[in-house]
Protein backbone atom coordinates (compact mmCIF):
# COMPACT_ATOMS: atom_id res chain seq x y z
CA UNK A 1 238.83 -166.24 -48.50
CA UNK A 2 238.01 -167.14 -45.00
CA UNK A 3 240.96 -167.61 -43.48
CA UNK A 4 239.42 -168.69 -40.19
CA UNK A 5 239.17 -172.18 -41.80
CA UNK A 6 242.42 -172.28 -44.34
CA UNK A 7 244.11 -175.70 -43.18
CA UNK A 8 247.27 -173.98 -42.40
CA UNK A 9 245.79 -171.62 -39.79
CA UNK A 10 244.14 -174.08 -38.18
CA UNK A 11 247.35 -175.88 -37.75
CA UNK A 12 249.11 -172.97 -36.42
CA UNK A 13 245.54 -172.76 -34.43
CA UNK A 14 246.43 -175.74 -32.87
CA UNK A 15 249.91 -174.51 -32.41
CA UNK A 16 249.05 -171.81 -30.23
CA UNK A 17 247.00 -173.70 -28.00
CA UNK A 18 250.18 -175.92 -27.75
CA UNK A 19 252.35 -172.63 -26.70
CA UNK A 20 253.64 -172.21 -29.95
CA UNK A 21 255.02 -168.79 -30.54
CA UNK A 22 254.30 -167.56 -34.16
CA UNK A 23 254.30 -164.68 -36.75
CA UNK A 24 252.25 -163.47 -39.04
CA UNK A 25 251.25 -160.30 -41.26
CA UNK A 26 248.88 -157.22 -39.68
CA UNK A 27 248.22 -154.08 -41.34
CA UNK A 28 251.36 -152.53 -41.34
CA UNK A 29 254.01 -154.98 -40.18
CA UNK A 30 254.45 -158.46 -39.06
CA UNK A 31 253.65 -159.54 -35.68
CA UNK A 32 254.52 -162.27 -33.03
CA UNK A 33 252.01 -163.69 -31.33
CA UNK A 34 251.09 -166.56 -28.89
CA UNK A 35 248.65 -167.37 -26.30
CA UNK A 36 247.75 -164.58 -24.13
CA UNK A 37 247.32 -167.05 -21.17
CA UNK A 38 250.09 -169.02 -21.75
CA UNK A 39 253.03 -167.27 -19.36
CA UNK A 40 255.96 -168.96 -21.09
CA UNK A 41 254.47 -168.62 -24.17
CA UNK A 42 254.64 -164.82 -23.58
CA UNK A 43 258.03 -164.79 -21.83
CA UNK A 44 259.45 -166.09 -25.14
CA UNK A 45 258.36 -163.34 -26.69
CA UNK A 46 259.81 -160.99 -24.59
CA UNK A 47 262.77 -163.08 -25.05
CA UNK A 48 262.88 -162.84 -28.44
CA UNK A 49 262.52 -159.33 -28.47
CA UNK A 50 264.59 -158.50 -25.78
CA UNK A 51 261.69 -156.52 -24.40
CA UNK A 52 261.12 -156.29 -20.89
CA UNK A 53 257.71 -157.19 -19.11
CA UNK A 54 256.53 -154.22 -17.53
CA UNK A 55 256.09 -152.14 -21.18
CA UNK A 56 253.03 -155.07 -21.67
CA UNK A 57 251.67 -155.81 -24.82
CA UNK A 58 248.68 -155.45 -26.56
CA UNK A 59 246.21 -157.78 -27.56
CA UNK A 60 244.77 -158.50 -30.98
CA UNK A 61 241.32 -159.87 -31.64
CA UNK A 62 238.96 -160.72 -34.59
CA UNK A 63 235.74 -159.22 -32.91
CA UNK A 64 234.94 -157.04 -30.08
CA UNK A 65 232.93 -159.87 -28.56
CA UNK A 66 236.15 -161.81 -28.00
CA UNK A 67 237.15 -158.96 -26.01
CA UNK A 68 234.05 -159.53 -23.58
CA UNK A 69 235.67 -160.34 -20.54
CA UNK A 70 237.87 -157.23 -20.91
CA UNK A 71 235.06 -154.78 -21.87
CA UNK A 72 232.09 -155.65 -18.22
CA UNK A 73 233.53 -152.56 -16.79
CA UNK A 74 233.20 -150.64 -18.93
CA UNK A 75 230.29 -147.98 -19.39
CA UNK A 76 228.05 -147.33 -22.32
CA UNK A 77 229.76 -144.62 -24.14
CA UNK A 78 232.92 -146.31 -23.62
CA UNK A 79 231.73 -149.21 -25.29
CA UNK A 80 230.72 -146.80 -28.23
CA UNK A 81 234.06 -145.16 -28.48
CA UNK A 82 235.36 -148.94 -29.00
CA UNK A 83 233.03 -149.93 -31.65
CA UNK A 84 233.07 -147.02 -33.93
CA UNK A 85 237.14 -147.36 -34.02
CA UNK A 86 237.24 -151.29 -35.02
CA UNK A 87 237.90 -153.21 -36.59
CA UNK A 88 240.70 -150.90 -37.51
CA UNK A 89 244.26 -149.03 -36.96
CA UNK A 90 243.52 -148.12 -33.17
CA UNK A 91 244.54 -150.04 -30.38
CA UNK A 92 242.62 -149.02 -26.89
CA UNK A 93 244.30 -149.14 -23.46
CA UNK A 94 241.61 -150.15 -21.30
CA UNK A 95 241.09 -150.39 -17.81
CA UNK A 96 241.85 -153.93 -16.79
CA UNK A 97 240.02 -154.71 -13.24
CA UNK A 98 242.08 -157.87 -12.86
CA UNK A 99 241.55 -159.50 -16.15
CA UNK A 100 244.69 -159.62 -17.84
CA UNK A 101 247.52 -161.18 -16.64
CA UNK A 102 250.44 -159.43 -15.39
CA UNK A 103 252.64 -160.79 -17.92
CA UNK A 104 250.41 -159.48 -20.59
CA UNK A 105 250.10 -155.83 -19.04
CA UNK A 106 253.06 -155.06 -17.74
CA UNK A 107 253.03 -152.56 -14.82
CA UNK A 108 249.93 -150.95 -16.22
CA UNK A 109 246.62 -150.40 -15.13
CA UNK A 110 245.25 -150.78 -18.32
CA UNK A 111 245.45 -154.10 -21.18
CA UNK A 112 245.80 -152.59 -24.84
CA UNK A 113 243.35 -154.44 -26.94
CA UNK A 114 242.55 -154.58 -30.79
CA UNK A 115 240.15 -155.37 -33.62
CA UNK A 116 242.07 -156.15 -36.35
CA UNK A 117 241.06 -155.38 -39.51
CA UNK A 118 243.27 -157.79 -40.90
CA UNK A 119 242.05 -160.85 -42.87
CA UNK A 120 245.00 -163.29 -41.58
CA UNK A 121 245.09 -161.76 -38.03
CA UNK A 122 241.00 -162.19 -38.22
CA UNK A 123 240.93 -165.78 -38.99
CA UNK A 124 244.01 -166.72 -36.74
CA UNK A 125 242.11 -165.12 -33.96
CA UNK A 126 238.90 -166.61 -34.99
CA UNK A 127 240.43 -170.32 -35.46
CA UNK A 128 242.26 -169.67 -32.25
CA UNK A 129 238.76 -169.19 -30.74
CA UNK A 130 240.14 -165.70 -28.39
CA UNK A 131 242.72 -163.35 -28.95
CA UNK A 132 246.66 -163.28 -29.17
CA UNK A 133 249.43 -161.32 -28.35
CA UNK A 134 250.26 -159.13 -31.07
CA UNK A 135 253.67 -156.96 -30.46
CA UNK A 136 255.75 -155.76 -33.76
CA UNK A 137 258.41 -158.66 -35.31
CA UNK A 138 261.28 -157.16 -34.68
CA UNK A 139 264.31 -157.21 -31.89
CA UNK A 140 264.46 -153.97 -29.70
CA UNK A 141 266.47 -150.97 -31.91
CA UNK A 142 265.66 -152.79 -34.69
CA UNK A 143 262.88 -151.77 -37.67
CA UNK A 144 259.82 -153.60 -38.04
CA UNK A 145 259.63 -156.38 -40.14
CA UNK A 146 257.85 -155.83 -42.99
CA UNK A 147 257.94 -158.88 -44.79
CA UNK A 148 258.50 -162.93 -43.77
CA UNK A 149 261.63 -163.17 -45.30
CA UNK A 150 263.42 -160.33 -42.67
CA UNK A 151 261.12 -162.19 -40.14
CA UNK A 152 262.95 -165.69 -41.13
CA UNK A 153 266.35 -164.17 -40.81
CA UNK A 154 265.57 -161.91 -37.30
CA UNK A 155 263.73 -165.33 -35.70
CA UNK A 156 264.45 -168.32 -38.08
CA UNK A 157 263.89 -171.46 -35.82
CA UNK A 158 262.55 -169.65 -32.82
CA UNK A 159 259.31 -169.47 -34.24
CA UNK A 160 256.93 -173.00 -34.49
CA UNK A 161 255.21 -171.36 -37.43
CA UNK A 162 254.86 -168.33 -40.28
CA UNK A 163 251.29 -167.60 -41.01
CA UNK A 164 250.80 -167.27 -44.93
CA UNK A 165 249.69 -163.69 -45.97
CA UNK A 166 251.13 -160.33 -46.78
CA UNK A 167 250.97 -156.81 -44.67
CA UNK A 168 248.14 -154.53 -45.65
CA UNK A 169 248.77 -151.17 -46.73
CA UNK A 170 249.36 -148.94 -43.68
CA UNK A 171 252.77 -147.26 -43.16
CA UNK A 172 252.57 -147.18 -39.64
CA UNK A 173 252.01 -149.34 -36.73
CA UNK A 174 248.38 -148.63 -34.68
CA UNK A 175 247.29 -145.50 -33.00
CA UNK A 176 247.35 -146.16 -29.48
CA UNK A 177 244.66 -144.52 -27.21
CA UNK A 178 244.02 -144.24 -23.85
CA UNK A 179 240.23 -144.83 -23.13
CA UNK A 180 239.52 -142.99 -19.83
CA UNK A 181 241.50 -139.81 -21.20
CA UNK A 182 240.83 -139.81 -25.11
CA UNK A 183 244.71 -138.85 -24.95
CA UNK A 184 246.36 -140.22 -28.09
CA UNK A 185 249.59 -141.95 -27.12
CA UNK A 186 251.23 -143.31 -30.78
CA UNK A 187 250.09 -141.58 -33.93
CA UNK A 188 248.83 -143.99 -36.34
């Protein structure tokens, strides 16, 4: 199925270019997600979470090319060490240069970015036309969600929209890597 074009991701599509703040399945657990560019947008999330800015949050996208403005800095080999890991479980803390927003990287240097392998996080991202937030579903202390009915009870009206879909198969949440250092910061 291409789920770029399944009328009710387009909808929540259109959502997110409204500042809607939605969920929906990745590999291992479900995710919130919004606008990258939209500050309130984000802020809710944090909100929601009861996470503070500064941590930042990474960034999911269908393709590496809808990274682009992310990756210009970046040298050849670096590039390499990017494509060989996506679309997949590995989420890359890049040097940003300015391009991400504050809100979006926290007190970092770097923006944490993602391929997702993901068929419903592929097409959102792909309908969406650029990449989203993507942090875990789930209040701070709490366990991930790891299905839409905990994700109805933890958020319920909070959220403009549930994307359709299940989790994939992974038991744990993305290996997180830092690409100047090659130092692995979360085990996948």
């Amino acid at each position: 199925m291409d789920w770029a074009h399944n009328p009710q991701i387009c909808r929540i599509a259109q959502k997110l270019h409204e500042g809607a703040v939605i969920a929906y399945p990745t590999e291992a657990v479900w995710g919130l997600g919004c606008d990258p560019a939209n500050r309130t947008a984000v802020e809710r999330i944090l909100e929601l979470k009861g996470r503070p800015m500064s941590k930042g949050l990474i960034l999911v996208a269908a393709s590496i090319e809808q990274f682009a403005p992310y990756l210009s800095l970046l040298t050849e080999a670096q590039r390499q060490a990017l494509e060989t890991s996506w679309p997949g479980p590995v989420t890359w803390l890049v040097p940003d240069g300015g391009r991400a927003p504050a809100w979006v990287r926290g007190h970092h240097p770097a923006v944490a970015l993602r391929v997702s392998a993901h068929p419903v996080v592929a097409g959102l991202c792909r309908a969406f036309g650029g990449p989203l937030v993507s942090t875990s579903a789930n209040r701070a202390g709490m366990r991930e969600a790891r299905d839409s009915t905990t994700v109805r009870r933890q958020f319920g009206s909070a959220l403009e929209a549930i994307a359709p879909g299940r989790i994939g198969k992974s038991e744990r949440p993305s290996e997180i890597r830092d690409l100047l250092t090659g130092v692995v910061l979360r085990k996948g």
